[in-house]
C-alpha atoms as a PDB file:
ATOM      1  CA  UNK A   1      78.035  92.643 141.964  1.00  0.00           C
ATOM      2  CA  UNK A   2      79.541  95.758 142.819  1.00  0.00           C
ATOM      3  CA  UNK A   3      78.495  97.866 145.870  1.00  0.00           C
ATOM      4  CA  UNK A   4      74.613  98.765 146.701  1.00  0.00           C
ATOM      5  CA  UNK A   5      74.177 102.077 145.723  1.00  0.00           C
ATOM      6  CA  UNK A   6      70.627 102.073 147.506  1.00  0.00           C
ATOM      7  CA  UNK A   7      72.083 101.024 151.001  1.00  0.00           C
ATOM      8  CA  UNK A   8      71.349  97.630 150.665  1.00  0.00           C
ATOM      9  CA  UNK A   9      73.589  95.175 152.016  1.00  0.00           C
ATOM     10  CA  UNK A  10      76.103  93.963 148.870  1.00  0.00           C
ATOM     11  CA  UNK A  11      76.274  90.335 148.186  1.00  0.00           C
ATOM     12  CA  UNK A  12      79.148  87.936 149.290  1.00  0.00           C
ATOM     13  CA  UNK A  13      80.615  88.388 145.883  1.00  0.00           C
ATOM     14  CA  UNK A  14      80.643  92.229 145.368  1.00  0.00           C
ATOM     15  CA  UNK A  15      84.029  94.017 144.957  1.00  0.00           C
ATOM     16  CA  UNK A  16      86.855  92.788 143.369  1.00  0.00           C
ATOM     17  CA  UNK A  17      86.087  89.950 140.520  1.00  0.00           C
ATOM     18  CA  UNK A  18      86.190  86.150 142.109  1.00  0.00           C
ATOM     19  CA  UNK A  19      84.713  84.087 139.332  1.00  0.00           C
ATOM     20  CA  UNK A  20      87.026  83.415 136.520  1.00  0.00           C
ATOM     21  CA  UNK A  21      87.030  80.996 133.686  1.00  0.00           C
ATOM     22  CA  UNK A  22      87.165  77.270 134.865  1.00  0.00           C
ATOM     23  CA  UNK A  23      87.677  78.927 138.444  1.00  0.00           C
ATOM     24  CA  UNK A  24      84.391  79.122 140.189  1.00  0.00           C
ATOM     25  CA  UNK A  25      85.863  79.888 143.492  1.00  0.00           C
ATOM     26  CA  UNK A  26      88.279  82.696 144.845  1.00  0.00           C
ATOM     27  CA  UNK A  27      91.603  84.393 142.806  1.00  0.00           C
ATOM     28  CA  UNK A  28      94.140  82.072 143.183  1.00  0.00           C
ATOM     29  CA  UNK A  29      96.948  83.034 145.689  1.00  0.00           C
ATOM     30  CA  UNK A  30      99.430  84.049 142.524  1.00  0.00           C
ATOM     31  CA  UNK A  31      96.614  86.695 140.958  1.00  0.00           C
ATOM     32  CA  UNK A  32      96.149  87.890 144.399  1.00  0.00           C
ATOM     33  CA  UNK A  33      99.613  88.962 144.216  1.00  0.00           C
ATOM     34  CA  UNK A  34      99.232  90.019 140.552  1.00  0.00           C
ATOM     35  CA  UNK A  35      96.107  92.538 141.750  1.00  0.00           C
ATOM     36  CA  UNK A  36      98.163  93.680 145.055  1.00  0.00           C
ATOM     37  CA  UNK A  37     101.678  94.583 142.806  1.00  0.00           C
ATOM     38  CA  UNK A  38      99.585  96.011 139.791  1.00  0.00           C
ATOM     39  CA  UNK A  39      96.647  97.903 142.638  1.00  0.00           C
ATOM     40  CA  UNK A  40      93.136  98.235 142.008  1.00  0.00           C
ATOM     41  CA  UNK A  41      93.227 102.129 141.928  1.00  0.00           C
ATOM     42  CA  UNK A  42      92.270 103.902 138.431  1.00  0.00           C
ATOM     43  CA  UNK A  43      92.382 101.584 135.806  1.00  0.00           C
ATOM     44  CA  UNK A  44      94.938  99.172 137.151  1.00  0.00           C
ATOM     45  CA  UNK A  45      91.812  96.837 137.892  1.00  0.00           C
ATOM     46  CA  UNK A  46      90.598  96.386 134.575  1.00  0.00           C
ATOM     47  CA  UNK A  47      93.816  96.034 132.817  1.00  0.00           C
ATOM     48  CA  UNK A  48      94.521  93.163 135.136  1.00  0.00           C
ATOM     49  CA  UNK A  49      90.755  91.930 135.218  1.00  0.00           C
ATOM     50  CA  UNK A  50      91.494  91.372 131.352  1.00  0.00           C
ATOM     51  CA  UNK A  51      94.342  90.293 131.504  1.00  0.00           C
ATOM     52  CA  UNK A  52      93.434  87.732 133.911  1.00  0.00           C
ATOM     53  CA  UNK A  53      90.485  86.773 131.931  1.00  0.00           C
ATOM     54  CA  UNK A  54      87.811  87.796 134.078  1.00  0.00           C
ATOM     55  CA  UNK A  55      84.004  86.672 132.846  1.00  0.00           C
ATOM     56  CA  UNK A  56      81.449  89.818 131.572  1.00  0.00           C
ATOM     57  CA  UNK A  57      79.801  90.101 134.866  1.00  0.00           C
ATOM     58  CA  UNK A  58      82.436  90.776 137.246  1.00  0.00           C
ATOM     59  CA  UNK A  59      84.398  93.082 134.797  1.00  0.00           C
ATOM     60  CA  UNK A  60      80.742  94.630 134.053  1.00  0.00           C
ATOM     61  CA  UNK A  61      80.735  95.207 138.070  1.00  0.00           C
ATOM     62  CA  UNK A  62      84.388  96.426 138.053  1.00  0.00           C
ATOM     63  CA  UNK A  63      83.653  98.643 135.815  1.00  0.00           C
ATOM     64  CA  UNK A  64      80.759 100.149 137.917  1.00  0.00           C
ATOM     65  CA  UNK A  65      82.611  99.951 141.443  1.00  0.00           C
ATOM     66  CA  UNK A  66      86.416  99.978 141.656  1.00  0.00           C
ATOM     67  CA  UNK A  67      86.719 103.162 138.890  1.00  0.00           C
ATOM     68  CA  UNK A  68      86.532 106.544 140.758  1.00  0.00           C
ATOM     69  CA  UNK A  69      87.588 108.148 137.408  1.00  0.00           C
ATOM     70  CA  UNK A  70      84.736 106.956 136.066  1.00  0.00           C
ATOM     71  CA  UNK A  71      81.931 108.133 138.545  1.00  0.00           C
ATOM     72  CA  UNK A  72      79.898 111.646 138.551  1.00  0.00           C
ATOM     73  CA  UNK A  73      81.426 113.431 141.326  1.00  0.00           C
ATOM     74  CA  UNK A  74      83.027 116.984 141.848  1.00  0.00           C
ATOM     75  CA  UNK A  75      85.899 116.816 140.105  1.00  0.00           C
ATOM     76  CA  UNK A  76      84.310 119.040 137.355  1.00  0.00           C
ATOM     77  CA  UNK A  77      85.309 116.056 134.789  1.00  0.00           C
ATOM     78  CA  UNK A  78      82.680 116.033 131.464  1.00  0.00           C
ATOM     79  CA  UNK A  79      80.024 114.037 131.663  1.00  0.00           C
ATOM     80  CA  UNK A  80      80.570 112.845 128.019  1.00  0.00           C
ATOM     81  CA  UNK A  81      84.462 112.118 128.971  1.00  0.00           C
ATOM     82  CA  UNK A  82      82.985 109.738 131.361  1.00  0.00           C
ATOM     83  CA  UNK A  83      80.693 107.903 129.558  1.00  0.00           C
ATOM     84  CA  UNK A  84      83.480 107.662 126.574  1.00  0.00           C
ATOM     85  CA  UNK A  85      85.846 106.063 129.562  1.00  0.00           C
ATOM     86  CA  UNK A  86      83.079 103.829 130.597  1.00  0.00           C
ATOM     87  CA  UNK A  87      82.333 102.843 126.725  1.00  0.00           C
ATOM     88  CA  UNK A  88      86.124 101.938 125.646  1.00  0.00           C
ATOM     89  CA  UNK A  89      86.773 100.003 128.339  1.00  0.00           C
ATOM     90  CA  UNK A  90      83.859  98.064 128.440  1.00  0.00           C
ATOM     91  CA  UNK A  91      84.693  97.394 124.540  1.00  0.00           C
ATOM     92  CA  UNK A  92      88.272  96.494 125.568  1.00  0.00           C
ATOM     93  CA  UNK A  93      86.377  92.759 127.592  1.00  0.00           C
ATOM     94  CA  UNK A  94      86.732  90.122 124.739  1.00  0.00           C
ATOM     95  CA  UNK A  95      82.588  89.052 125.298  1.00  0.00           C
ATOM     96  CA  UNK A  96      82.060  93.113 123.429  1.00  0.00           C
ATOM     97  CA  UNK A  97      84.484  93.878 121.360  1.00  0.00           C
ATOM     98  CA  UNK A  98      83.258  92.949 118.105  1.00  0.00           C
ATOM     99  CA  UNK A  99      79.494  93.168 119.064  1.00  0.00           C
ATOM    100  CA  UNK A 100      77.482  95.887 117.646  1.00  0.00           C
ATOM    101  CA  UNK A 101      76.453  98.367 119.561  1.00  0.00           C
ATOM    102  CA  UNK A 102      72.831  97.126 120.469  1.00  0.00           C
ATOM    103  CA  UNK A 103      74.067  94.149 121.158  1.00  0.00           C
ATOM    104  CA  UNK A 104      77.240  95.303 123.491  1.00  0.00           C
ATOM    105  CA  UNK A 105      74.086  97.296 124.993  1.00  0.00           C
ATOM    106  CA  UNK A 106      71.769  94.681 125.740  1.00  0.00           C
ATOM    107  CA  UNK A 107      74.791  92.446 127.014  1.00  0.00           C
ATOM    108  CA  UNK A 108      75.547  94.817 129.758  1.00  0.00           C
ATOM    109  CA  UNK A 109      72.034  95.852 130.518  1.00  0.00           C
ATOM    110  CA  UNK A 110      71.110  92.615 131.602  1.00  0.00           C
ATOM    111  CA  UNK A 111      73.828  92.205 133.746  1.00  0.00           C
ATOM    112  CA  UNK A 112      72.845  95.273 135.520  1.00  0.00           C
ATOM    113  CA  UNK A 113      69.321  94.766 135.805  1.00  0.00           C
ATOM    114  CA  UNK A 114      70.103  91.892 138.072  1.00  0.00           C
ATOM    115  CA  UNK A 115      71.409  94.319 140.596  1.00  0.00           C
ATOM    116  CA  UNK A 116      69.041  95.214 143.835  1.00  0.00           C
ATOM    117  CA  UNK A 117      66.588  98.086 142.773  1.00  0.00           C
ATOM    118  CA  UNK A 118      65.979  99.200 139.723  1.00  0.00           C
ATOM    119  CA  UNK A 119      68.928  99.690 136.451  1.00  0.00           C
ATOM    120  CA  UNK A 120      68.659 103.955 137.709  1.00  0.00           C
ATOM    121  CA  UNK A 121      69.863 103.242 140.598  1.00  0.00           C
ATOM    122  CA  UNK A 122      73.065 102.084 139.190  1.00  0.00           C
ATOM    123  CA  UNK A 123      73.539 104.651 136.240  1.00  0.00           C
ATOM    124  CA  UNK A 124      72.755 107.530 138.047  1.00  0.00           C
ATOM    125  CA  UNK A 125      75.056 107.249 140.426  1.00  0.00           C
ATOM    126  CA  UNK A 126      77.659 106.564 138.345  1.00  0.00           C
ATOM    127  CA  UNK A 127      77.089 108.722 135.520  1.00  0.00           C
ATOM    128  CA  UNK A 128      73.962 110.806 136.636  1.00  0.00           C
ATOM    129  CA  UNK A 129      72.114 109.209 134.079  1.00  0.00           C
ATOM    130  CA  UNK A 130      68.846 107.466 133.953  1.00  0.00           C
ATOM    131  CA  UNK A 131      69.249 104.079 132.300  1.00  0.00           C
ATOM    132  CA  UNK A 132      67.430 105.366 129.306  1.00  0.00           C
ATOM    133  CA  UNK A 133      69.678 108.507 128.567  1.00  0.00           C
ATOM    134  CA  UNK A 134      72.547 105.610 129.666  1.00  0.00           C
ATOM    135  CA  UNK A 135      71.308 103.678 126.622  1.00  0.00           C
ATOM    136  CA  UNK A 136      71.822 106.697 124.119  1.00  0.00           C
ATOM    137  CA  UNK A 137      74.915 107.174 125.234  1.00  0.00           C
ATOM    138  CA  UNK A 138      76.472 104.368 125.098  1.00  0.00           C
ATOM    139  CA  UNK A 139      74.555 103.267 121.459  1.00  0.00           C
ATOM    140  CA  UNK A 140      76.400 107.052 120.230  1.00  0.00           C
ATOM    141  CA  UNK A 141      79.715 106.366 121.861  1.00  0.00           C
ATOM    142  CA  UNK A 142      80.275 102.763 120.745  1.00  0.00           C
ATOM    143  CA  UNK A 143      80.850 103.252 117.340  1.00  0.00           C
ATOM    144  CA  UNK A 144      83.024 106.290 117.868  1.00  0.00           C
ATOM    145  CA  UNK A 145      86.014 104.310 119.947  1.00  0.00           C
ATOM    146  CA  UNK A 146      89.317 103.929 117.635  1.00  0.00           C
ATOM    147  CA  UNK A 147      91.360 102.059 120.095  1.00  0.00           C
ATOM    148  CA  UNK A 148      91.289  99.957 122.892  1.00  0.00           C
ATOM    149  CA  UNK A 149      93.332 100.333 126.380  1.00  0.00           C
ATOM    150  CA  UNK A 150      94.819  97.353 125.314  1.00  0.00           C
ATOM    151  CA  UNK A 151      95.154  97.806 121.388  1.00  0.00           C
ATOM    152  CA  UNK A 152      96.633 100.566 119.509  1.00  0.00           C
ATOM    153  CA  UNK A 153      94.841 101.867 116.794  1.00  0.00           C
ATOM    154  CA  UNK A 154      95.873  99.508 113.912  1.00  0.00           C
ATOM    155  CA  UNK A 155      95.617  96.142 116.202  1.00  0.00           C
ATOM    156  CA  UNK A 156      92.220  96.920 117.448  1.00  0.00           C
ATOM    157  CA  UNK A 157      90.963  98.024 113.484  1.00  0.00           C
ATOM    158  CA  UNK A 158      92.348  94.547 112.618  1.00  0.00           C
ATOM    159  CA  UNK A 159      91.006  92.644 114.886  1.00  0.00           C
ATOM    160  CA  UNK A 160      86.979  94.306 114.415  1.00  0.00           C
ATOM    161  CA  UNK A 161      88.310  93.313 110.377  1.00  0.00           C
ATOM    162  CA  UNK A 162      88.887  89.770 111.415  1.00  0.00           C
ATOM    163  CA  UNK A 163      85.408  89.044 113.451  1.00  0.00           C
ATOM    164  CA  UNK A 164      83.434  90.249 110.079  1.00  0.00           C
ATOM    165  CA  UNK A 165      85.104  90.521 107.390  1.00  0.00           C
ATOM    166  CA  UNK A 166      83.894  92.503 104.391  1.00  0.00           C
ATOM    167  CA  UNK A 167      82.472  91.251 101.343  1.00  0.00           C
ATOM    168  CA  UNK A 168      83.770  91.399  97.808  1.00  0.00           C
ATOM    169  CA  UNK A 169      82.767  91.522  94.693  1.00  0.00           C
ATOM    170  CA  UNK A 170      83.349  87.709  93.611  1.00  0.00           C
ATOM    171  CA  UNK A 171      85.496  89.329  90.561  1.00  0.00           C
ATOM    172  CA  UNK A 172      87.730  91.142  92.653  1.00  0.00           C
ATOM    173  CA  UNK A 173      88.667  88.496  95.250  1.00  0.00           C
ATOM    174  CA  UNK A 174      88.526  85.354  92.995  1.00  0.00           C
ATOM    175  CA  UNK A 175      92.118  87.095  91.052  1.00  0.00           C
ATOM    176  CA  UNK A 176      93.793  88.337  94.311  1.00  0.00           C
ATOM    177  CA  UNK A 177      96.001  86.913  97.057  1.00  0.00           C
ATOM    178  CA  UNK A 178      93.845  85.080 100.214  1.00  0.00           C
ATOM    179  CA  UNK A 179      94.603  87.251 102.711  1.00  0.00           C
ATOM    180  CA  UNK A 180      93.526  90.807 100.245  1.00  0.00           C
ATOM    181  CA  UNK A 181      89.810  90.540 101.641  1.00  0.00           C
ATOM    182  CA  UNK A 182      91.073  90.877 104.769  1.00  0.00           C
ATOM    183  CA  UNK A 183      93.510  94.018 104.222  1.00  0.00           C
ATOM    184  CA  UNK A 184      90.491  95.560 102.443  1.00  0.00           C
ATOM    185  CA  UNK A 185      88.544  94.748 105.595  1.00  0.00           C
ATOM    186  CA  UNK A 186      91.209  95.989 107.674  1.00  0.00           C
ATOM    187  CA  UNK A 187      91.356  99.378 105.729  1.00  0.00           C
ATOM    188  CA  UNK A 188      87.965 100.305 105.310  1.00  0.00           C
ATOM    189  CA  UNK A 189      87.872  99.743 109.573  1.00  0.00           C
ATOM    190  CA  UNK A 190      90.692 102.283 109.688  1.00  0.00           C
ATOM    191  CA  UNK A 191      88.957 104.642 107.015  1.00  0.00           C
ATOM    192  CA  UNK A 192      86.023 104.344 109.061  1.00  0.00           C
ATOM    193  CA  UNK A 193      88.018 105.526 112.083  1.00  0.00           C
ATOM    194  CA  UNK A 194      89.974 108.199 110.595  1.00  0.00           C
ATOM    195  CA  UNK A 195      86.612 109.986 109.508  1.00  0.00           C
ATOM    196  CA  UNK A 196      87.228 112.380 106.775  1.00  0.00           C
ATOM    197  CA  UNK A 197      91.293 112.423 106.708  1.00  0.00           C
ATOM    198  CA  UNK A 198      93.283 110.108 104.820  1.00  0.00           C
ATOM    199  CA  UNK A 199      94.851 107.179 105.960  1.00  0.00           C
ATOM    200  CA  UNK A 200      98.791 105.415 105.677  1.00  0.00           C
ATOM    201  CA  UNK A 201      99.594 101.778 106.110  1.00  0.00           C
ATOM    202  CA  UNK A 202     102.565 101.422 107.690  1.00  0.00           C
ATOM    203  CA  UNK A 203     103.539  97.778 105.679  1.00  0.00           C
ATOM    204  CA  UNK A 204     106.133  96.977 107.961  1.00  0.00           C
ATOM    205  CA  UNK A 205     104.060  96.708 110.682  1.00  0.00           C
ATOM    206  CA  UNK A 206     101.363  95.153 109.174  1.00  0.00           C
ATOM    207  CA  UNK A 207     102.731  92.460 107.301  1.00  0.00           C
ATOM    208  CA  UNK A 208     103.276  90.380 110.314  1.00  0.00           C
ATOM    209  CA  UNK A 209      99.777  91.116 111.432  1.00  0.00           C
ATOM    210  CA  UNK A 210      98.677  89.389 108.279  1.00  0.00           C
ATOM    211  CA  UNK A 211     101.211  86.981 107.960  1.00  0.00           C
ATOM    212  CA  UNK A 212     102.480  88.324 105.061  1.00  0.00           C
ATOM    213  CA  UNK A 213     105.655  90.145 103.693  1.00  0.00           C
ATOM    214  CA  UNK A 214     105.925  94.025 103.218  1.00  0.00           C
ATOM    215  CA  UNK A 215     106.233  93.899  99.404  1.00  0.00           C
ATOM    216  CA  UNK A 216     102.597  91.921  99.429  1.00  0.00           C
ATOM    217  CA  UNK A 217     100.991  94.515 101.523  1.00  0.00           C
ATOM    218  CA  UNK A 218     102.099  97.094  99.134  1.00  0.00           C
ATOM    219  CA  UNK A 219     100.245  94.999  96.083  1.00  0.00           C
ATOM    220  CA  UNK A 220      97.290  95.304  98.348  1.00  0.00           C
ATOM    221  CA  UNK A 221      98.279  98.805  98.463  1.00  0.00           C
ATOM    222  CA  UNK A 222      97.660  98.925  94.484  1.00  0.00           C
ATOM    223  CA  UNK A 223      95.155  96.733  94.352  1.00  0.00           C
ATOM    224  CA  UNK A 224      93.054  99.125  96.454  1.00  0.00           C
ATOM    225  CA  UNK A 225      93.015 101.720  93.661  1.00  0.00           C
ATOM    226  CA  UNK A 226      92.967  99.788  91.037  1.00  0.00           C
ATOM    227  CA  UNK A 227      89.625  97.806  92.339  1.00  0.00           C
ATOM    228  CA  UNK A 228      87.886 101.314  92.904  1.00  0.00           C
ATOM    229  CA  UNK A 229      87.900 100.875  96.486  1.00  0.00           C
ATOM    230  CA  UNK A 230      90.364 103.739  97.524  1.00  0.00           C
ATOM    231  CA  UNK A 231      91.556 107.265  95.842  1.00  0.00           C
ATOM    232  CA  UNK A 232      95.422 108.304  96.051  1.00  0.00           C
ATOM    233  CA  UNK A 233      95.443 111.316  97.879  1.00  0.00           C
ATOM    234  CA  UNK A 234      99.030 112.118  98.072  1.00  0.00           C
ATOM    235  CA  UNK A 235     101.746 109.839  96.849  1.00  0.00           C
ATOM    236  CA  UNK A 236     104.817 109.154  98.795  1.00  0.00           C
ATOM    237  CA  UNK A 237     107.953 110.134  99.468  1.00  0.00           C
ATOM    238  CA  UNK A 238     110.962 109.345 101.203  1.00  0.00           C
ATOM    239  CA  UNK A 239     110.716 109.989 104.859  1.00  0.00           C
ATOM    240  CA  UNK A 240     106.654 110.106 103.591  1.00  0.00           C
ATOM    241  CA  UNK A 241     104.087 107.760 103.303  1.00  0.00           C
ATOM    242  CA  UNK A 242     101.184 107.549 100.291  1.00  0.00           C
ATOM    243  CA  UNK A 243      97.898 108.342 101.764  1.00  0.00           C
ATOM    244  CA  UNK A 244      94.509 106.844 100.599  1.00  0.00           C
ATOM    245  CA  UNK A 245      91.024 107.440 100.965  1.00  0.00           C
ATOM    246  CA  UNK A 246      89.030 104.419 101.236  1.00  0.00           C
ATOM    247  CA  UNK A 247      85.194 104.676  99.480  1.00  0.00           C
ATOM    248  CA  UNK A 248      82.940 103.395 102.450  1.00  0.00           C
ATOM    249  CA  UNK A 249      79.765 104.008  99.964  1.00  0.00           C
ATOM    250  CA  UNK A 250      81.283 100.302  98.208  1.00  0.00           C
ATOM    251  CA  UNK A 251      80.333  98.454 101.190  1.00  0.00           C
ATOM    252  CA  UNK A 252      77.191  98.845 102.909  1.00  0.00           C
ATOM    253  CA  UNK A 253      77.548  96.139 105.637  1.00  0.00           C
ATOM    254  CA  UNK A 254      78.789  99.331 107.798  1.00  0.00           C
ATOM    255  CA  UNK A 255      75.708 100.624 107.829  1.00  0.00           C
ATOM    256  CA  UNK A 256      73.908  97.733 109.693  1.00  0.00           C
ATOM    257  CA  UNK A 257      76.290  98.110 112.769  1.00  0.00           C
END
């Protein structure tokens, strides 16, 4: 629980996290040293907190405590920068990532309205929010992160493509290679981020990702337009890649998250 914004005295466990997975007790001596070379200034504490494998809670409190980047203040920093900061990184914990963003809400809700007083007197300190303006906020900003603190753009749009994968129509994926559901998945997640522009696949660096070779991923390339899910926009080059515009309107599923 992180520290009692109403002057209450914190509980034995606020600060840094001390419950992790199959440890119920304190950080073991060698993450100790982990936290004291890596520091718990900025976001040095949640980088480690995840990469330690620290449970929702305590990363939840982190993410309320041991951030002064994060917290209203005088620095003159947006208020919507913030709340985007607060938003990614609470996305980046493994328990959120692939929830939708009601659920990723009512997940870290919860947690906070176990804290002493009532769930404003956490978010307005913080963000100077009440927890109802907190809840718009977050619900808008969920949707609109594109990468992760620990994923770059393509890793984090492949792994939201592997917890919900997209479905096809049974004539499309019953005469194409196992893993093309999945690279349809995987490009309608980065169509979805890139809004409007067109997007590349780099196939070199995606063919590992899928476990597949280069000259596979640029079937699936083909495939894409000749299935009707994606327009050529500009064909390639050398030194240029062929960009695509992938047609959201043929799957519907987004529109539920």
């Amino acid at each position: 629980m992180p520290h009692d914004p109403t002057g209450r005295k914190p509980s034995p466990s606020a600060g840094l996290p001390n419950r992790l997975p199959g440890d119920p007790g304190q950080l073991s001596e060698k993450q100790e040293k982990h936290f004291l070379r890596r520091g718990v200034g900025d976001s040095s504490l949640l980088r480690v907190s995840l990469e330690l494998g620290v449970g929702l809670e305590d990363y939840v409190a982190a993410l309320f405590e041991n951030c002064p980047w994060l917290r209203a203040g005088d620095d003159g920093e947006d208020l919507r920068n913030r709340l985007f900061k607060f938003v990614r990184w609470a996305r980046a914990h493994p328990r959120l990532t692939a929830l939708r963003a009601r659920d990723a809400w009512n997940a870290v809700s919860r947690i906070v309205a176990r804290y002493p007083g009532t769930p404003d007197d956490w978010w307005g300190p913080a963000f100077g929010l009440t927890a109802r303006d907190a809840q718009g906020e977050f619900l808008h900003w969920w949707g609109l992160v594109y990468s992760l603190p620990t994923l770059g753009p393509l890793e984090y749009a492949l792994l939201l493509a592997d917890s919900r994968l997209l479905s096809l129509p049974p004539d499309g994926a019953g005469r194409r290679h196992d893993d093309y559901p999945r690279f349809v998945t995987l490009a309608v997640r980065l169509q979805k981020n890139a809004g409007r522009r067109s997007v590349f696949f780099q196939c070199e660096r995606i063919a590992p990702l899928l476990g597949v070779g280069p000259r596979q991923v640029y079937r699936f390339c083909e495939y894409l337009v000749d299935d009707g899910f994606a327009e050529l926009t500009a064909r390639g080059s050398p030194g240029r890649r062929a960009r695509y515009r992938i047609d959201l309107s043929r799957f519907p599923e987004l529109g539920q998250e």
